[in-house]
C-alpha atoms as a PDB file:
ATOM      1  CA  UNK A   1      73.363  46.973 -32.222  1.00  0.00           C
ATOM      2  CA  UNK A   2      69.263  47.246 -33.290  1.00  0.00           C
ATOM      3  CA  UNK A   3      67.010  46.599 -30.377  1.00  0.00           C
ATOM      4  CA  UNK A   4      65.934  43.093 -31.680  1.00  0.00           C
ATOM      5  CA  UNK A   5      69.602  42.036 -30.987  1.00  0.00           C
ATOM      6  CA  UNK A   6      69.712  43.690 -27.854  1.00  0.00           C
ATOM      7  CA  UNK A   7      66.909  41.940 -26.800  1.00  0.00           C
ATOM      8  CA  UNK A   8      67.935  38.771 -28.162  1.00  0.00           C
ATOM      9  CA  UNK A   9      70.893  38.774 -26.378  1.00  0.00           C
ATOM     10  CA  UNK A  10      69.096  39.742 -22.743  1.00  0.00           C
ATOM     11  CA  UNK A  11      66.814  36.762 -23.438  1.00  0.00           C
ATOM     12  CA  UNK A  12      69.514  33.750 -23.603  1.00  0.00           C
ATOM     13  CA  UNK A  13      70.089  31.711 -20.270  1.00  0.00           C
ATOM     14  CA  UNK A  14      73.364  30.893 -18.559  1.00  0.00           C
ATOM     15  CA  UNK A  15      73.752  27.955 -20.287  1.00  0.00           C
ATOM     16  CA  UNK A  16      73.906  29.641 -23.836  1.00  0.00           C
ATOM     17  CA  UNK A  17      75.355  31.987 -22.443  1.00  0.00           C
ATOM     18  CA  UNK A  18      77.853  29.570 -21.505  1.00  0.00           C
ATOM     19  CA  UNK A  19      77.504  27.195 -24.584  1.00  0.00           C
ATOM     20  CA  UNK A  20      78.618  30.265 -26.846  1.00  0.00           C
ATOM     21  CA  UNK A  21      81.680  31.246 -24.747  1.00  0.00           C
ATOM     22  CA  UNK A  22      82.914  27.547 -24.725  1.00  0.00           C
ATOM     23  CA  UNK A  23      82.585  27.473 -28.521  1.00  0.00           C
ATOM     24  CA  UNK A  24      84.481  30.884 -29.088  1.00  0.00           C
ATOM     25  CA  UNK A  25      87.111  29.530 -26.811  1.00  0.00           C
ATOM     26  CA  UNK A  26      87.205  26.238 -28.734  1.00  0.00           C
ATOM     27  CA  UNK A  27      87.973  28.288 -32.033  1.00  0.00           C
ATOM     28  CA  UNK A  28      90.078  30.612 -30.439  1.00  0.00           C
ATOM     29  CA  UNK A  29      92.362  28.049 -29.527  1.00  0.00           C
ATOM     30  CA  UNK A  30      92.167  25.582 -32.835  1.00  0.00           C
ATOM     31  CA  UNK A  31      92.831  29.543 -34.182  1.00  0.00           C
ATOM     32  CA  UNK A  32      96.000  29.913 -32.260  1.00  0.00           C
ATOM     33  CA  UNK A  33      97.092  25.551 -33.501  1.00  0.00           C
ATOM     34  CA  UNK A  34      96.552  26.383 -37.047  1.00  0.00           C
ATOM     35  CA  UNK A  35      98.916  29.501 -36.628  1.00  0.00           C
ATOM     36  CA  UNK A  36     101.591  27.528 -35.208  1.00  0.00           C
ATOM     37  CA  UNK A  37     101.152  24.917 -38.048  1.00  0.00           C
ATOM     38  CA  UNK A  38     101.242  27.412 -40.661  1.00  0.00           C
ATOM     39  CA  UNK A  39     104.619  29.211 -38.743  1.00  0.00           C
ATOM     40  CA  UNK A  40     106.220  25.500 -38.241  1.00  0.00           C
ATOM     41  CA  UNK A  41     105.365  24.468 -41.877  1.00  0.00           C
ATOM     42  CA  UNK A  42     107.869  27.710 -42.980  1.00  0.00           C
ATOM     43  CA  UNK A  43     110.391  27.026 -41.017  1.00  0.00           C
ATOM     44  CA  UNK A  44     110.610  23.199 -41.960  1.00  0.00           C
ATOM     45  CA  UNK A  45     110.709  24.622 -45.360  1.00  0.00           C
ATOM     46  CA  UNK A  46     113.817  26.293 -44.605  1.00  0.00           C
ATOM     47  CA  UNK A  47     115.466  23.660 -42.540  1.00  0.00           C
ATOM     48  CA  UNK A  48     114.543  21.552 -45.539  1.00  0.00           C
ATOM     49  CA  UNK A  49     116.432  23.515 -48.604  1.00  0.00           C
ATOM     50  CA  UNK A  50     119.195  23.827 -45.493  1.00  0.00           C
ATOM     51  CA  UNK A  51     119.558  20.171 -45.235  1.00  0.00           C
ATOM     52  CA  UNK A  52     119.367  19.617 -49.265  1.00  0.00           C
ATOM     53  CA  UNK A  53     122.733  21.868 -49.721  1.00  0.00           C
ATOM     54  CA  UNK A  54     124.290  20.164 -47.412  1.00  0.00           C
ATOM     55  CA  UNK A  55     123.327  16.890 -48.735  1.00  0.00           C
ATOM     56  CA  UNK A  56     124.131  18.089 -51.674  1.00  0.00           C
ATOM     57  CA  UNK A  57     127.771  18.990 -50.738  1.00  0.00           C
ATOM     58  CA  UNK A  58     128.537  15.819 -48.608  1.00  0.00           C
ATOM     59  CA  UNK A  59     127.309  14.087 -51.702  1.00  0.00           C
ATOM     60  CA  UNK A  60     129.818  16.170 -54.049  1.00  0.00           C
ATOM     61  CA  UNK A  61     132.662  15.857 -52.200  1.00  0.00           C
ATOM     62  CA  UNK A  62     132.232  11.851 -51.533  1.00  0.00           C
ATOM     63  CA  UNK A  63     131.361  10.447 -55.234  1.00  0.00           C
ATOM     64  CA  UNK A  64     132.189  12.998 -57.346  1.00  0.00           C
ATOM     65  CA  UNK A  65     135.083  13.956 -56.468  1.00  0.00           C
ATOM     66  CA  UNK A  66     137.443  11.073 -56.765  1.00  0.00           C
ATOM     67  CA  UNK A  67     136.609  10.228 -60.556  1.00  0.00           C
ATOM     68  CA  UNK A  68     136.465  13.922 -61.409  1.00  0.00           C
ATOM     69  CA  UNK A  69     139.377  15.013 -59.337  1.00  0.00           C
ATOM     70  CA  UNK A  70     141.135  12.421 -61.673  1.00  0.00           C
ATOM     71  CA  UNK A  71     140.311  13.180 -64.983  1.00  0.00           C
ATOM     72  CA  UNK A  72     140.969  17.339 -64.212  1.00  0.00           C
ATOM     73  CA  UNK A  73     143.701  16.647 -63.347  1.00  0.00           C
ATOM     74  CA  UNK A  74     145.253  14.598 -66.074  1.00  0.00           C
ATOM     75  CA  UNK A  75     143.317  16.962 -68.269  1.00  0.00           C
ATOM     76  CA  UNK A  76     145.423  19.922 -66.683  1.00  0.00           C
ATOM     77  CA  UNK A  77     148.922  18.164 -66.605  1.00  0.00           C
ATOM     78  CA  UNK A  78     148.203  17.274 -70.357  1.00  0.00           C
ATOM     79  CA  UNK A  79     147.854  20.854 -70.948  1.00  0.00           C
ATOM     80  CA  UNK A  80     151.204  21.067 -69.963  1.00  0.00           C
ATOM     81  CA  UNK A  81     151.631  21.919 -66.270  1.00  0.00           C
ATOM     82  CA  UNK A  82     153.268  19.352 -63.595  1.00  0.00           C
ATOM     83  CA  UNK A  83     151.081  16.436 -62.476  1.00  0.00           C
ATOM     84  CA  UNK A  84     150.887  18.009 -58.799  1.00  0.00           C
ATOM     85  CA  UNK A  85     149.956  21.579 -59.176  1.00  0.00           C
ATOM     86  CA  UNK A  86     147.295  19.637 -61.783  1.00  0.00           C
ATOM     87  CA  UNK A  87     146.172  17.998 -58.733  1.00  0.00           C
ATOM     88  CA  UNK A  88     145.939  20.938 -56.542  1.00  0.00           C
ATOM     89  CA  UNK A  89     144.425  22.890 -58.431  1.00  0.00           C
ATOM     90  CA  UNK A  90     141.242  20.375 -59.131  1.00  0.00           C
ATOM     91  CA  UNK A  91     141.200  20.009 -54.959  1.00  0.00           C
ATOM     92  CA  UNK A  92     141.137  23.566 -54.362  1.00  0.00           C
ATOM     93  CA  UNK A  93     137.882  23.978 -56.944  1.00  0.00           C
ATOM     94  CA  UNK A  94     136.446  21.764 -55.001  1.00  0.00           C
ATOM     95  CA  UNK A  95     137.001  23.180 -51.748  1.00  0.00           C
ATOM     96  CA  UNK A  96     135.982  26.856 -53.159  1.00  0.00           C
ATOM     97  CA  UNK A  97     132.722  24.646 -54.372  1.00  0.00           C
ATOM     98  CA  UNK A  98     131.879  22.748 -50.912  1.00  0.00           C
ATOM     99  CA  UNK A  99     132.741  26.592 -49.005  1.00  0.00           C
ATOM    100  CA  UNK A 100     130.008  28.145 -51.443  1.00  0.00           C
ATOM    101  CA  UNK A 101     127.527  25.250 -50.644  1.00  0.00           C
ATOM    102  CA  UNK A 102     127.942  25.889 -46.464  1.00  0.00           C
ATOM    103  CA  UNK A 103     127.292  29.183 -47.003  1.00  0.00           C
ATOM    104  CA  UNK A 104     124.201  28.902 -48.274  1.00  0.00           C
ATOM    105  CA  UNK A 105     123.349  26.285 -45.842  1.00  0.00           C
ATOM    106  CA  UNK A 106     123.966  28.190 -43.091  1.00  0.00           C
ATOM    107  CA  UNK A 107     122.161  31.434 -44.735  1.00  0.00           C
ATOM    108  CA  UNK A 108     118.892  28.806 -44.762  1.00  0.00           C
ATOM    109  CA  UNK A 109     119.651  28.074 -40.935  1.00  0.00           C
ATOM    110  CA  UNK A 110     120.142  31.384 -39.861  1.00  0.00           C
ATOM    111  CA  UNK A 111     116.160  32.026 -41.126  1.00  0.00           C
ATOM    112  CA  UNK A 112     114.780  29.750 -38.928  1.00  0.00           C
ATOM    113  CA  UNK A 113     112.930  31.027 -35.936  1.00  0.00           C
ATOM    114  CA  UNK A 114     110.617  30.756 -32.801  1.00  0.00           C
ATOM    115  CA  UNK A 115     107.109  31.389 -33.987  1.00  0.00           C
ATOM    116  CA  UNK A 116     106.870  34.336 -32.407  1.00  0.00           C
ATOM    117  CA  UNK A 117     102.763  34.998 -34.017  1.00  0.00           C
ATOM    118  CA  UNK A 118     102.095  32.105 -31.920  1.00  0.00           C
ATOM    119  CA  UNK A 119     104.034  32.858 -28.923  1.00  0.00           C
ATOM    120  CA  UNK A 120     102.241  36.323 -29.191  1.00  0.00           C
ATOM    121  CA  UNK A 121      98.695  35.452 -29.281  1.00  0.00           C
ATOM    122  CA  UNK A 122      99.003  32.515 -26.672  1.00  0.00           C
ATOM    123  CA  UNK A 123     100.521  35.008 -24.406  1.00  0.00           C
ATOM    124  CA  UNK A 124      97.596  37.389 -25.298  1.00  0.00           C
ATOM    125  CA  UNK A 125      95.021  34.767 -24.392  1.00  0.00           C
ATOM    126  CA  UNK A 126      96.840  33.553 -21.108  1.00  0.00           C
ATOM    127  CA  UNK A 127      96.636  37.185 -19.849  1.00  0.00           C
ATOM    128  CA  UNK A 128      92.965  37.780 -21.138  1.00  0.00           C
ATOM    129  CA  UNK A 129      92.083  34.403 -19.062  1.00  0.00           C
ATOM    130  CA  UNK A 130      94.167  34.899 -16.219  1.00  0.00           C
ATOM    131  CA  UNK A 131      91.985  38.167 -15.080  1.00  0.00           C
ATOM    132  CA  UNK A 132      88.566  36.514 -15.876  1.00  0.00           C
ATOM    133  CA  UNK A 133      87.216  35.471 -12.488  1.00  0.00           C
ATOM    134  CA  UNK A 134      84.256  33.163 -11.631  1.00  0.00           C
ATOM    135  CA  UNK A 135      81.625  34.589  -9.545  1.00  0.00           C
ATOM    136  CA  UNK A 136      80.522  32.916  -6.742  1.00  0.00           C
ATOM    137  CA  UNK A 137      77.189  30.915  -6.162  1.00  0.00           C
ATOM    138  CA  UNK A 138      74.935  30.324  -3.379  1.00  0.00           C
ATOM    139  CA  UNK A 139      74.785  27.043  -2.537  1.00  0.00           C
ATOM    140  CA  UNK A 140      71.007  26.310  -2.618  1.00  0.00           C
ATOM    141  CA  UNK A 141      69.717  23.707   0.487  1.00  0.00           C
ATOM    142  CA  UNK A 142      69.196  20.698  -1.406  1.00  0.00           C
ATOM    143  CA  UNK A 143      72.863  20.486  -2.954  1.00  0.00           C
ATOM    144  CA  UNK A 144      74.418  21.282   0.696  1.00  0.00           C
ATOM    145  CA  UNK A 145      71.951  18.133   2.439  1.00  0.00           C
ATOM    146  CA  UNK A 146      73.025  15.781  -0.306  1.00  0.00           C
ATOM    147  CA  UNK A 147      76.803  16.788  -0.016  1.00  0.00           C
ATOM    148  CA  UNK A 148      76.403  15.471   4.121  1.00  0.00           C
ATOM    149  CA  UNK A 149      76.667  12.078   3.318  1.00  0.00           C
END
């Protein structure tokens, strides 16, 4: 620090003083929101491609499945096997299908978490403001008579 800042900084009043501190506090904590977004905004993100395979696998298994399920399995019993293992055969593919869509789902769900770069830094603060103490003032004579009322 030069001298000029040095004595820059000795010549600003309490209420700069004060003024300045307020301000760093005010960007400290639109800091800390603006982490939170950003660590929210991820884990939507992932809730979001969650929610789409599962969606997508309700939405399999309830439209698809009857008019496909059909035409496999006439397609398989016209290759020549019976008209029931034709049948089981087109569920079970469709099981193995709606299994491999939950797993991914739940791979997506198992990603989300607390935002813990938040959680850290708020912490941080709270401590750093919890040992700040204010310093007492005299009361002067003129604030004391009008505070007799």
């Amino acid at each position: 620090m030069s001298a000029v800042e040095q004595a820059e900084g000795a010549s600003r009043s309490l209420g700069q003083l004060f003024a300045s501190a307020t301000a760093e506090m005010s960007a400290l904590v639109h800091d800390e929101i603006a982490l939170a977004k950003a660590e929210l905004r991820e884990d939507v993100k992932r809730v979001g491609l969650g929610s789409g395979a599962i969606v997508g696998a309700v939405t399999l298994a309830f439209f698809a499945l009857p008019m496909f399920s059909m035409a496999a399995a006439y397609g398989i019993h016209a290759l020549g096997l019976g008209l029931a293992w034709s049948f089981l055969i087109v569920g079970g593919a469709y099981v193995l299908i709606a299994l491999v869509l939950g797993v991914f789902a739940r791979a997506k769900f198992k990603k989300v978490k607390k935002p813990e770069r938040s959680i850290a830094s708020a912490k941080q603060t709270a401590a750093v403001l919890q040992s700040v103490k204010p310093h007492p003032r005299p009361l002067e004579s003129s604030t004391t008579d009008d505070l007799k009322v």
